[in-house]
C-alpha atoms as a PDB file:
ATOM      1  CA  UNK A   1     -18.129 -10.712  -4.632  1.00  0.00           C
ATOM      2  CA  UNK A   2     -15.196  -9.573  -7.148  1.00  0.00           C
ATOM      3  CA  UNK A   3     -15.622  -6.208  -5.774  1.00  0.00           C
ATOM      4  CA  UNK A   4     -15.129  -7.321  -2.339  1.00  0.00           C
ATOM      5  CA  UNK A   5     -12.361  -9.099  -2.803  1.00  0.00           C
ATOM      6  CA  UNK A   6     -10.522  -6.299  -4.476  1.00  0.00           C
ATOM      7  CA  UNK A   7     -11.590  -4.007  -1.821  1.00  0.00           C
ATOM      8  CA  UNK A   8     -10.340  -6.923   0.908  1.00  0.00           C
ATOM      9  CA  UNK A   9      -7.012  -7.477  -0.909  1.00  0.00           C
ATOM     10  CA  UNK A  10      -6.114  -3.977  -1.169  1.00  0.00           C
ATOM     11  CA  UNK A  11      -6.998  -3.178   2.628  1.00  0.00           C
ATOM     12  CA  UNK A  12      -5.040  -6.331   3.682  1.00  0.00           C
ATOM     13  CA  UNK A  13      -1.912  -5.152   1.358  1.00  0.00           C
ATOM     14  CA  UNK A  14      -2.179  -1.419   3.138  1.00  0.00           C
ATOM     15  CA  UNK A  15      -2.392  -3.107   6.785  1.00  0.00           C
ATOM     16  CA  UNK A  16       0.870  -4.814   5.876  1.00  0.00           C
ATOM     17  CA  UNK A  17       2.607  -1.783   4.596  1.00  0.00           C
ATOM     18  CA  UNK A  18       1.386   0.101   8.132  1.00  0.00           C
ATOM     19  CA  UNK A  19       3.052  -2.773   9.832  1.00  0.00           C
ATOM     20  CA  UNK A  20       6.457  -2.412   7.935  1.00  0.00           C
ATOM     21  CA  UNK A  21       6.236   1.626   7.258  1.00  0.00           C
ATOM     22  CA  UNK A  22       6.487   2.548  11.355  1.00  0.00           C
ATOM     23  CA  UNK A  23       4.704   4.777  13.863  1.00  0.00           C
ATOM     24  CA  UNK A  24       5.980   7.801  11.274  1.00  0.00           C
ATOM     25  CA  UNK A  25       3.585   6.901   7.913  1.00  0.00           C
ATOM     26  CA  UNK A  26       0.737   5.156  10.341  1.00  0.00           C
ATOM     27  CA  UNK A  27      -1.532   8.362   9.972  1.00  0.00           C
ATOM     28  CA  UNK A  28      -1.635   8.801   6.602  1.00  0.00           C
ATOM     29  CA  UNK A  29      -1.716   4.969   5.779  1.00  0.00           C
ATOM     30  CA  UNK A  30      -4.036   4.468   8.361  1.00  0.00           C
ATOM     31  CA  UNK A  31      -6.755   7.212   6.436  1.00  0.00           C
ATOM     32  CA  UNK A  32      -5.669   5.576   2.956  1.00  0.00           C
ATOM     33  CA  UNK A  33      -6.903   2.508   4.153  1.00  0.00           C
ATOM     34  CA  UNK A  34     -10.173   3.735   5.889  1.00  0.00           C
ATOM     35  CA  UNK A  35     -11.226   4.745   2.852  1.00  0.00           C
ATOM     36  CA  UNK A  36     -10.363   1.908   0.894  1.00  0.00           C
ATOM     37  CA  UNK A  37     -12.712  -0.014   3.677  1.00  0.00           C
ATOM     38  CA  UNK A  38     -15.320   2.418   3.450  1.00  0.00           C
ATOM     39  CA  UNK A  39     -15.204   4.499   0.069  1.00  0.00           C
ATOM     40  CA  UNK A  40     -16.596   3.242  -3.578  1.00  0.00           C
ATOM     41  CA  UNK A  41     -14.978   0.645  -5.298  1.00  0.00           C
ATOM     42  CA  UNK A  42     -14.383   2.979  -7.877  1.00  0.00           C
ATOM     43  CA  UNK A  43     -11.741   4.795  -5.954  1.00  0.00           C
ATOM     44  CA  UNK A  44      -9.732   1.952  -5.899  1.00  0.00           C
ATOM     45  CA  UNK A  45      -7.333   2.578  -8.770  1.00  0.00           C
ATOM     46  CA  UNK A  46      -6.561   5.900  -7.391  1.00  0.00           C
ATOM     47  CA  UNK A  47      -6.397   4.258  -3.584  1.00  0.00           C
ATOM     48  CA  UNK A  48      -3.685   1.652  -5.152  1.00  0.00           C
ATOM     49  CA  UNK A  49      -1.634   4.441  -6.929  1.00  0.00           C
ATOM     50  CA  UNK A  50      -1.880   6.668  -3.411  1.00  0.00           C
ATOM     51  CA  UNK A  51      -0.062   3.671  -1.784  1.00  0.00           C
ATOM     52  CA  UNK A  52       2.508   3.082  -4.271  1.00  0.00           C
ATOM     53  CA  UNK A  53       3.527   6.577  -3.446  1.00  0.00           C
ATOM     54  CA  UNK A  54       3.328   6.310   0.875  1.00  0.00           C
ATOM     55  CA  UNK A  55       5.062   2.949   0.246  1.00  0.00           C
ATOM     56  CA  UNK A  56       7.796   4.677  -1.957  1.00  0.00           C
ATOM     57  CA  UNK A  57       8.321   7.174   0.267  1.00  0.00           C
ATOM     58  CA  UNK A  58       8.155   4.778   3.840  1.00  0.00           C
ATOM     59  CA  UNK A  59      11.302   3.148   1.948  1.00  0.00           C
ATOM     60  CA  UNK A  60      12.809   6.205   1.079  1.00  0.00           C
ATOM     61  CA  UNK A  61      12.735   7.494   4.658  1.00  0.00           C
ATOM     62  CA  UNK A  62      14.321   3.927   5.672  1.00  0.00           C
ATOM     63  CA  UNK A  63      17.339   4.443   3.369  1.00  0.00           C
ATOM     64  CA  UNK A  64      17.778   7.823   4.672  1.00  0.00           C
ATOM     65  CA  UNK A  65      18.285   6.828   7.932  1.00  0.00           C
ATOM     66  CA  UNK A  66      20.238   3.672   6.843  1.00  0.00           C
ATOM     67  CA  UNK A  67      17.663   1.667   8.157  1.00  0.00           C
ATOM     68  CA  UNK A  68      18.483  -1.721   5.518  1.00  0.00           C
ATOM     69  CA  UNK A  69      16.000  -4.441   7.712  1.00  0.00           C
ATOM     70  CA  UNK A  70      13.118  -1.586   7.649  1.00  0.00           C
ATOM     71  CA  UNK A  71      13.787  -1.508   4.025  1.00  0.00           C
ATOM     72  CA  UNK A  72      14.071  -4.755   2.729  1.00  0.00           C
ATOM     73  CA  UNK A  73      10.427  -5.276   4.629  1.00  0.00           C
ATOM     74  CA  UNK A  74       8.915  -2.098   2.963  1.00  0.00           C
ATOM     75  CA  UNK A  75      10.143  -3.028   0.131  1.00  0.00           C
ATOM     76  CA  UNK A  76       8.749  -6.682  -0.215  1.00  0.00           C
ATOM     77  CA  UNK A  77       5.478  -5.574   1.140  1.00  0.00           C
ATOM     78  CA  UNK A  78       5.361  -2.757  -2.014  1.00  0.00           C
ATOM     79  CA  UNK A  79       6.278  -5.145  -4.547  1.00  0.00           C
ATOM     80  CA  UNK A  80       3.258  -7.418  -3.087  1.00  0.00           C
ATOM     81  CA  UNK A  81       0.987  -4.287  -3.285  1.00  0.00           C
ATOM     82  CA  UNK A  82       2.334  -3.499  -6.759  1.00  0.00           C
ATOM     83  CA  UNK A  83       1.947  -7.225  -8.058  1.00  0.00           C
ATOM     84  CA  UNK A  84      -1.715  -6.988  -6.421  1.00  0.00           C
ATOM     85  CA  UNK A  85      -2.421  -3.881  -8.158  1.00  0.00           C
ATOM     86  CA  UNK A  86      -1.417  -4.978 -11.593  1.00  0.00           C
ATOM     87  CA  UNK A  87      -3.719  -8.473 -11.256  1.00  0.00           C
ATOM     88  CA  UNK A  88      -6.295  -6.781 -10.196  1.00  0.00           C
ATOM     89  CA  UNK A  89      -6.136  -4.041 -13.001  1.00  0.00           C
ATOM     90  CA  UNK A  90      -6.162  -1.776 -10.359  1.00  0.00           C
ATOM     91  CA  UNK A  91      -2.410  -0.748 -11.602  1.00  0.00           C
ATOM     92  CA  UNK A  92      -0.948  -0.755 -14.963  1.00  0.00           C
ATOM     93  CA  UNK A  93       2.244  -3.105 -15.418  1.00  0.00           C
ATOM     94  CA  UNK A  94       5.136  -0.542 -16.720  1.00  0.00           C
END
């Protein structure tokens, strides 16, 4: 059960970050969270850490274009993936 709700709150926190990231990170995002759905549970930590990094760089891309609504969503929805991460000892807390 603890295993599937990791593997559920991680997949929900990725469909979020699709939602906010835009048709540009969708691919990528889209495979992360595949194999979240479908992959062991022990490829979790890495799967977290993997969309740290898309969701840093989805909110990069928004600043560069000076895209501030874009950002402040990507940017909420990462902290919720972080925080998610960290409880679920998926992440450490640095």
């Amino acid at each position: 059960m603890i295993q599937d709700h990791l593997t559920g709150g991680l997949s929900v926190c990725l469909e979020e970050l699709e939602a906010a990231a835009g048709q540009g990170a969708m691919p990528g995002l889209r495979r992360l969270r595949h194999q979240v759905e479908t992959g062991p549970v022990s490829g979790l930590r890495m799967a977290a850490a993997d969309a740290l990094v898309m969701g840093d760089a989805v909110c990069w891309d928004s600043l560069s274009r000076g895209d501030v609504p874009a950002f402040s969503r990507q940017v909420r929805v990462c902290e919720e993936l972080r925080q998610f991460g960290v409880c679920a000892r998926l992440l450490a807390d640095n």
